[in-house]
Protein backbone atom coordinates (compact mmCIF):
# COMPACT_ATOMS: atom_id res chain seq x y z
CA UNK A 1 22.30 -0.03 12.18
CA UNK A 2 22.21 1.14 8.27
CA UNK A 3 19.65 -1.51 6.64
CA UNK A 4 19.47 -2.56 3.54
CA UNK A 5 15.63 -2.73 2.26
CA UNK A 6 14.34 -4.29 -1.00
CA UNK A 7 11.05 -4.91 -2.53
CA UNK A 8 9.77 -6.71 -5.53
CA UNK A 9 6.24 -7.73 -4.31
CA UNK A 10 4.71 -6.44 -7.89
CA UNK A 11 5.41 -4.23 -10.20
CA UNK A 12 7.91 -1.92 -8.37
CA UNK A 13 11.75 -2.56 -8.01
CA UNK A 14 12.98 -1.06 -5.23
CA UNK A 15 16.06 -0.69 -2.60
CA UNK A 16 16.35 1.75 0.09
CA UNK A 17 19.10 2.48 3.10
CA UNK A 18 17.65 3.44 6.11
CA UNK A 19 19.44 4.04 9.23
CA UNK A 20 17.19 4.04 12.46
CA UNK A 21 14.28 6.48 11.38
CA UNK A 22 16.18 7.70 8.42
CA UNK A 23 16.09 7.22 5.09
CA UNK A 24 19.34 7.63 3.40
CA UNK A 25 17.92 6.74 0.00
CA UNK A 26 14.55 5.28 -1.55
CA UNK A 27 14.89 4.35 -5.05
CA UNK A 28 11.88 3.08 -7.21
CA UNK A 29 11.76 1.92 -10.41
CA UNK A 30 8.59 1.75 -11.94
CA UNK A 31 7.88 -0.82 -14.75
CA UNK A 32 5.56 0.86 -17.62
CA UNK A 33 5.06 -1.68 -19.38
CA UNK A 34 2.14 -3.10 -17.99
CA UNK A 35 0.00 0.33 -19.18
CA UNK A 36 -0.82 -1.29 -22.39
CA UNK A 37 -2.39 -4.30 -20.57
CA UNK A 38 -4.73 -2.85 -18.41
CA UNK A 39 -2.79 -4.53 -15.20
CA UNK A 40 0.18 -6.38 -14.48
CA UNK A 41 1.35 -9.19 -16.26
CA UNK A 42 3.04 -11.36 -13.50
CA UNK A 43 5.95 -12.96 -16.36
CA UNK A 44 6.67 -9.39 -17.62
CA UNK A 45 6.99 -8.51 -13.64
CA UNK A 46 9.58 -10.60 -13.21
CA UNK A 47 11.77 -10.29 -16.18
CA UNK A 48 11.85 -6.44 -15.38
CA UNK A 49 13.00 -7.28 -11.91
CA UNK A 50 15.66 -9.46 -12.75
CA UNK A 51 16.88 -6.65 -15.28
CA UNK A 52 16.42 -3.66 -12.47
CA UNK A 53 17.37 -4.75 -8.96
CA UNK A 54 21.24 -5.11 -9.01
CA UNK A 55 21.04 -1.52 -10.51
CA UNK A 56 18.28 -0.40 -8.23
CA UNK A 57 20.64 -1.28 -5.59
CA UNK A 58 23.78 0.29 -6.26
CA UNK A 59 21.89 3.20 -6.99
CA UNK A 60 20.71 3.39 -3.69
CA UNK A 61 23.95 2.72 -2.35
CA UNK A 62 25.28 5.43 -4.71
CA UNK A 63 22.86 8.00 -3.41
CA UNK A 64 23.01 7.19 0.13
CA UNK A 65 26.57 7.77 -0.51
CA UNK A 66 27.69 4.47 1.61
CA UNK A 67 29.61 1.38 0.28
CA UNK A 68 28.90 -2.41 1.02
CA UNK A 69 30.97 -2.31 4.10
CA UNK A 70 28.60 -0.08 5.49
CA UNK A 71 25.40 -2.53 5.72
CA UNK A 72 24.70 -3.86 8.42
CA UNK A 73 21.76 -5.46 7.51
CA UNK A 74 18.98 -6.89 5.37
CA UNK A 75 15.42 -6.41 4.75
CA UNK A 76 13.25 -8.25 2.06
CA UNK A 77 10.26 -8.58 1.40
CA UNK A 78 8.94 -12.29 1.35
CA UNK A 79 4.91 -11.81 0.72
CA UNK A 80 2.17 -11.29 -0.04
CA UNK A 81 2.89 -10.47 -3.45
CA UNK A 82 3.22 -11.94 -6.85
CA UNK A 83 5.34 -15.38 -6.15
CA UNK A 84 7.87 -15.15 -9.26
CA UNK A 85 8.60 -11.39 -8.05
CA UNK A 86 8.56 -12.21 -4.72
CA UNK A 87 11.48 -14.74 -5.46
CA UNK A 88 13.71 -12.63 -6.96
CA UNK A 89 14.08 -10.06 -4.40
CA UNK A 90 14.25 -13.04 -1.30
CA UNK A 91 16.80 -14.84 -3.45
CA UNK A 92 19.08 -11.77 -4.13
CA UNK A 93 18.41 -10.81 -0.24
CA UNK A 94 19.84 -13.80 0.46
CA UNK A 95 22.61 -14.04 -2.12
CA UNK A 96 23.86 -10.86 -0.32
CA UNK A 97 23.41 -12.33 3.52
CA UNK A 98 25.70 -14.94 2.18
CA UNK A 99 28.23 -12.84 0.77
CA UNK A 100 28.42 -10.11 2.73
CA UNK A 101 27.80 -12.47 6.23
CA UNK A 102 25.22 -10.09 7.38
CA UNK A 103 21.74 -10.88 9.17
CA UNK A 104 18.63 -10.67 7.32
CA UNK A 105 15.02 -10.65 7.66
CA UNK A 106 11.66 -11.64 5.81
CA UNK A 107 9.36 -8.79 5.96
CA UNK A 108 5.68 -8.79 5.56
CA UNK A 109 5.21 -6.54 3.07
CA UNK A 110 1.45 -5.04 4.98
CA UNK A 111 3.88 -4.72 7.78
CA UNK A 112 6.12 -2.30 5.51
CA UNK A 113 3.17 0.15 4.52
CA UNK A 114 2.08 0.75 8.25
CA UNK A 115 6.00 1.21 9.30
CA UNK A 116 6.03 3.66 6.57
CA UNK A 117 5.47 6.89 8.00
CA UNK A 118 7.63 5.94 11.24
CA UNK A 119 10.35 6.18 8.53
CA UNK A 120 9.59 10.18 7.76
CA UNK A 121 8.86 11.18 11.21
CA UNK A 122 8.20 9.86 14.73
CA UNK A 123 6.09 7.26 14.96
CA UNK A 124 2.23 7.41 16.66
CA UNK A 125 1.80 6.32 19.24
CA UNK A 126 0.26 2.48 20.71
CA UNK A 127 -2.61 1.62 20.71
CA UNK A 128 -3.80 3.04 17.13
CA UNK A 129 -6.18 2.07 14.22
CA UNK A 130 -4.18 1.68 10.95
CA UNK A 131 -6.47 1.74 7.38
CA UNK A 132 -4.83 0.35 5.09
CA UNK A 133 -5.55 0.32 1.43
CA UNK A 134 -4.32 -0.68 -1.47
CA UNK A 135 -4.92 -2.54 -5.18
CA UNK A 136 -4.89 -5.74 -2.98
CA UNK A 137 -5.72 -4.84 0.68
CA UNK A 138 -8.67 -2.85 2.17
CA UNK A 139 -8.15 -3.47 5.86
CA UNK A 140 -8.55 -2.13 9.35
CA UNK A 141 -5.93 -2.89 11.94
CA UNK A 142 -5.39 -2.47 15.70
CA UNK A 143 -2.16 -2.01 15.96
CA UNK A 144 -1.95 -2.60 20.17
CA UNK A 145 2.11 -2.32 20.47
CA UNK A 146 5.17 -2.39 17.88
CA UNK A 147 5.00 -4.95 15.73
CA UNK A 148 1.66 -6.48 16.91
CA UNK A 149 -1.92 -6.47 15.02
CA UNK A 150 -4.61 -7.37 14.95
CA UNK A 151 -7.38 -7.47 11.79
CA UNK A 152 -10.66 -5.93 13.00
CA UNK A 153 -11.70 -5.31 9.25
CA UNK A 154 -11.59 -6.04 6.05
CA UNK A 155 -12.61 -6.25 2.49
CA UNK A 156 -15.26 -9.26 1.59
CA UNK A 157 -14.63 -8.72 -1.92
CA UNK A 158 -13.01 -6.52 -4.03
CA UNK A 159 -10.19 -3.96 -2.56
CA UNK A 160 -10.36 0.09 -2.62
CA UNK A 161 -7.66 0.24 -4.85
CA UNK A 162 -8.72 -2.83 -7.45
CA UNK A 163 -12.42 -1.26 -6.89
CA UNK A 164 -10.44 2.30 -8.81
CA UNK A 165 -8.26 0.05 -11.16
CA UNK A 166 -11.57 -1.80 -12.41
CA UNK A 167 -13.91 1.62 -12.93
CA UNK A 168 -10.78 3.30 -14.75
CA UNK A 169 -11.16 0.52 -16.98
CA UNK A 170 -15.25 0.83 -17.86
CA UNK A 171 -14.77 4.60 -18.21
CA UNK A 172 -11.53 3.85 -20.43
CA UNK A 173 -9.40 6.20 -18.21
CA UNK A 174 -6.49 3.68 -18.85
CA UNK A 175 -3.94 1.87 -15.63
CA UNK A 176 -3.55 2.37 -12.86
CA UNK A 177 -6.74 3.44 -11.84
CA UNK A 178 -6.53 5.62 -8.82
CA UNK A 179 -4.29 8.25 -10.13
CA UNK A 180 -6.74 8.10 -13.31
CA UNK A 181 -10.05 8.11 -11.22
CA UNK A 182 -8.34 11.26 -9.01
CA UNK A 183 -7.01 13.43 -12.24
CA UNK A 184 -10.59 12.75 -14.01
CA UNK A 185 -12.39 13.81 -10.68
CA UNK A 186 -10.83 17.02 -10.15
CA UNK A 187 -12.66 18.22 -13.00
CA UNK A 188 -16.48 17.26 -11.46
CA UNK A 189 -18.95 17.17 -8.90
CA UNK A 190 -18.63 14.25 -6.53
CA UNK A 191 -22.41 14.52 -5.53
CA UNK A 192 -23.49 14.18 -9.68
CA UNK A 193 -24.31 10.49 -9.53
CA UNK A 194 -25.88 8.72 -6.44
CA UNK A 195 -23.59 5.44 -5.64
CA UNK A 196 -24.02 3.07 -3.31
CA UNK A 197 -21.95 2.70 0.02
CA UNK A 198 -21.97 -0.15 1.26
CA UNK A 199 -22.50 -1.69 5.14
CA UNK A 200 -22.50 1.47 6.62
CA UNK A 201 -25.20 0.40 9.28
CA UNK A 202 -24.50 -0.84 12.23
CA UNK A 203 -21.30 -1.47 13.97
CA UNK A 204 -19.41 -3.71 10.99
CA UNK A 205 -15.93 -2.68 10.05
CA UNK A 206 -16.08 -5.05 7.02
CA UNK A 207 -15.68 -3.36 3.88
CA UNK A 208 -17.54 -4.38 -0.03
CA UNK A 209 -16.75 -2.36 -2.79
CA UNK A 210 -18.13 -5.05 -5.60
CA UNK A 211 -21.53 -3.44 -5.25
CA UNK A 212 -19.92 0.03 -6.13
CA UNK A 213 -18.23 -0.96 -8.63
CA UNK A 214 -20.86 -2.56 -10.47
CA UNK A 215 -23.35 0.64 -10.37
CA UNK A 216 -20.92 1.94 -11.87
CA UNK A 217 -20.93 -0.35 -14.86
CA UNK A 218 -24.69 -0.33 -14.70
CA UNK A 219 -24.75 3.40 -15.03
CA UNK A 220 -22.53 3.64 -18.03
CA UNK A 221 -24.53 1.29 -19.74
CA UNK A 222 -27.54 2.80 -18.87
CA UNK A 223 -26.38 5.74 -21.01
CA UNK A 224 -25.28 6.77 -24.53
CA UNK A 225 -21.71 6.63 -25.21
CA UNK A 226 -21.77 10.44 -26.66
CA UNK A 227 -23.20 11.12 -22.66
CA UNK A 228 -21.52 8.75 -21.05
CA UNK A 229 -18.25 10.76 -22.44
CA UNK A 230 -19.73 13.76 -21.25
CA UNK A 231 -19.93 12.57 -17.87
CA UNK A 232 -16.72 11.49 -16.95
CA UNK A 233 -15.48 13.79 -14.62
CA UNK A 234 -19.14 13.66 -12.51
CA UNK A 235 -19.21 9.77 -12.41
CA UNK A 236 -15.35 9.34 -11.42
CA UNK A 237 -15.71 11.95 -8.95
CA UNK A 238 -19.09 10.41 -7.56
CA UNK A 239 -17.34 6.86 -7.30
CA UNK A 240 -14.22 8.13 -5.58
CA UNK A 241 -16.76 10.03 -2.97
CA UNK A 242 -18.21 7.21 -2.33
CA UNK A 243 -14.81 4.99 -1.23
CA UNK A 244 -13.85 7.80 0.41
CA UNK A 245 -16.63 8.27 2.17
CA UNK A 246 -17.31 4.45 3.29
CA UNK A 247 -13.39 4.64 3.90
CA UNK A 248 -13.66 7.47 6.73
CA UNK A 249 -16.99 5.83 8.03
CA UNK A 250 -15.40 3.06 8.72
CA UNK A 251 -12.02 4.57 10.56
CA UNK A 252 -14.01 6.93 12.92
CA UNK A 253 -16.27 3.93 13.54
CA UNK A 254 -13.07 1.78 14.81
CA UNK A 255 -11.99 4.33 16.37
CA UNK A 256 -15.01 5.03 18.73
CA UNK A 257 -15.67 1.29 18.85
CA UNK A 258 -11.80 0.56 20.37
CA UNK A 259 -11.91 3.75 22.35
CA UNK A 260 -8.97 5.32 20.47
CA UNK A 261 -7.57 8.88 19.22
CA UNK A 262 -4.70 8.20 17.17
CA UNK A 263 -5.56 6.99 13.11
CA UNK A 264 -2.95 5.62 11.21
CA UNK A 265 -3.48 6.16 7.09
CA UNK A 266 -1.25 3.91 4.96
CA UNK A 267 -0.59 2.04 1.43
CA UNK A 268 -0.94 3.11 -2.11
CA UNK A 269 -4.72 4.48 -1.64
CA UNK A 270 -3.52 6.54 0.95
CA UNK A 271 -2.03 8.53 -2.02
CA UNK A 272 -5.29 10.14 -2.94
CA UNK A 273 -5.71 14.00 -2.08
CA UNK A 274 -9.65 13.44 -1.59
CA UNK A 275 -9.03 10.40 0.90
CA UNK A 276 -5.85 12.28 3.14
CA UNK A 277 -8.63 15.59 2.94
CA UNK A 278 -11.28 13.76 4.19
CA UNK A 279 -9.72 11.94 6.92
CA UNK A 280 -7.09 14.89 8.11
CA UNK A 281 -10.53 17.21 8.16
CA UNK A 282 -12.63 14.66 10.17
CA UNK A 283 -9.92 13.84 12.98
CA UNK A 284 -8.72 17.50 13.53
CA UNK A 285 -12.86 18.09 14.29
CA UNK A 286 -12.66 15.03 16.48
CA UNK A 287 -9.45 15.45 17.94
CA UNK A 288 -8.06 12.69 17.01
CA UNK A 289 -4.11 12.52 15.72
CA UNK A 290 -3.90 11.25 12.28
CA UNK A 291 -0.92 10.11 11.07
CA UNK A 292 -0.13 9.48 6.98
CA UNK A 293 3.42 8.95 5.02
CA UNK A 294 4.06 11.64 2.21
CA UNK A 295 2.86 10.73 -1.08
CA UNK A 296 6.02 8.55 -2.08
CA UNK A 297 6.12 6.32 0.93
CA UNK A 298 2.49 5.48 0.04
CA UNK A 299 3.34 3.18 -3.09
CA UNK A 300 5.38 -0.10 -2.90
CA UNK A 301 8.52 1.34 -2.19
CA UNK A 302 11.99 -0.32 -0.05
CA UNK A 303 12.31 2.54 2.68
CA UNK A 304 9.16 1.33 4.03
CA UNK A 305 10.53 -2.25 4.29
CA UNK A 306 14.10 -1.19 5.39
CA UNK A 307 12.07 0.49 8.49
CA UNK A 308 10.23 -2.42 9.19
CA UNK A 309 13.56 -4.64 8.95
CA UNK A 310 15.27 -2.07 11.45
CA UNK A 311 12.65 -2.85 14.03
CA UNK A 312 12.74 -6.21 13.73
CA UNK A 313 17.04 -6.49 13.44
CA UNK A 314 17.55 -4.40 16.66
CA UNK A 315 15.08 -7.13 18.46
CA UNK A 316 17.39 -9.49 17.78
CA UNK A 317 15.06 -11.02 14.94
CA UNK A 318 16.37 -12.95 12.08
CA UNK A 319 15.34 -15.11 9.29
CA UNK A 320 16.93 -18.72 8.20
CA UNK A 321 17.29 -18.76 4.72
CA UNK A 322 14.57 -21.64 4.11
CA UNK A 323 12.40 -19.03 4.19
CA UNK A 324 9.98 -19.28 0.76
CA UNK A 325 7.86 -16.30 -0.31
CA UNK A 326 4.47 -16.14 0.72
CA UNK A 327 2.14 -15.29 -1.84
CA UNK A 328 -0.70 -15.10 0.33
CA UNK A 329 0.49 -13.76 3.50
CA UNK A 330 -1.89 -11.81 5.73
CA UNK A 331 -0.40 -9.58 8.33
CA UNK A 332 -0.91 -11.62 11.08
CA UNK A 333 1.01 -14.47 9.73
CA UNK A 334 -0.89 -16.76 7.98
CA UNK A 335 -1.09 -17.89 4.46
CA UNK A 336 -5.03 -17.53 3.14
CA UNK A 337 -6.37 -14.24 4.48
């Protein structure tokens, strides 16, 4: 079955063909715009969606080399995400359903990130602890057979990834903030500045980063601006130890607590070299299998939701086309995680 994948949750417009476990094409069209804003602006979202997607599809149709006849079916995402994008990409999904008379399916776009690396090679095996992280998500996740989780952890306040978007933004290092944090960090010494980590005692898999990220503010203003410019590099490579290192606390600990050997890396965080280093160099001295997308499957992307969509098509499962996006869907379903 070739699928047809497309995601608008936020800021990326993309549309991928995937057939089985591979992808035929993935393309992603970032919107710059929001740079100058310091985040996304949800209207300016949408208008560049509207603009993008019927191009960001036949590109990917283009590339893949196959024509509308050869679709056999749809995947969309339908939350959680930004509701105005969200809309665009479940009404077009379902423009085409109609037109083409092809199934479709809603796809939970948390869902997409941890079927992302089954769509670059084979997928690990069940049972397996996923960490997922992202500017929205921080969460753990038994994943006990496919297409069933299970939240054993997660964020009480701010995410990993809004945690890096927020500190770019006191040390000026501009949006978004993790590829910022990463470049500035390569240049210092991640033990320079002693930062909190947060409920590492104990057997919680919860997850705070608000504490974190407010030391950080607290140091900078603690300091001279001439210093505070001098010490860039040391304080964003200090903070980004300190995620990291909570991070892979936290993954060993579910790990051991779930008696389980396989670790499952996904979403945009999962992009940063410290984080994949960390993690790769703590389960191959535990012997555990660790499992991680490449670097473009990471970010919001349509393969990963073309994947998911496969799994779910083949099953037999299909979506009616009442279906509303779902701002605030959590991955096992509900609407207020």
């Amino acid at each position: 079955m070739i699928v047809l994948g497309i995601e608008t949750s936020c800021d990326e417009t993309s549309a991928a063909l995937v057939d089985g476990a591979s992808v035929l094409s993935n393309i992603v069209a970032t919107q710059t715009v929001h740079q100058e804003y310091g985040g996304v602006v949800p209207e300016f979202a949408s208008r560049a969606h509207i603009r993008q997607l019927l191009p960001v599809i036949r590109l990917a149709l283009g590339k893949a080399g196959r024509s509308w006849s050869d679709i056999q079916g749809l995947a969309v995402t339908h939350g959680p995400g930004l509701a105005g994008s969200l809309l665009i990409g479940l009404s077009t999904c379902k423009g085409l359903a109609l037109a083409l008379d092809l199934p479709w399916i809603g796809i939970n776009h948390l869902e997409g990130h941890l079927m992302a690396v089954s769509a670059s090679r084979a997928a690990p095996e069940y049972p397996h602890i996923a960490l997922l992280v992202s500017g929205g998500h921080t969460l753990l996740v038994l994943a006990e057979a496919p297409l069933s989780y299970r939240i054993i952890g997660r964020t009480l306040d701010d995410a990993a990834g809004e945690a890096f978007d927020k500190v770019a933004k006191t040390l000026g290092l501009g949006y978004p903030g993790g590829p910022a944090i990463e470049r500035s960090a390569s240049a210092g010494r991640d033990q320079a500045v002693s930062f909190p980590r947060a409920l590492l005692k104990g057997d919680d898999l919860n997850f705070s980063f608000s504490g974190l990220k407010t030391a950080v503010l607290y140091h900078v203003r603690s300091r001279p601006p001439h210093q505070v410019e001098n010490e860039i590099a040391d304080i964003s490579a200090s903070f980004q130890r300190a995620v990291v290192d909570v991070l892979v606390a936290k993954s060993i600990r579910a790990l051991e607590k779930h008696d389980i050997r396989v670790l499952l890396l996904a979403g945009g965080v999962a992009r940063n070299t410290a984080l994949r280093k960390a993690l790769a160099d703590k389960c191959q001295r535990s012997g555990i299998d660790f499992f991680v997308p490449p670097a473009e499957l990471c970010t919001d992307n349509a393969a990963m939701i073309a994947r998911a969509g496969y799994e779910r098509l083949i099953r037999g499962q299909r979506s009616n086309h009442d279906l509303d996006a779902a701002p605030d869907l959590s991955l096992d379903g509900t609407e207020n995680e």
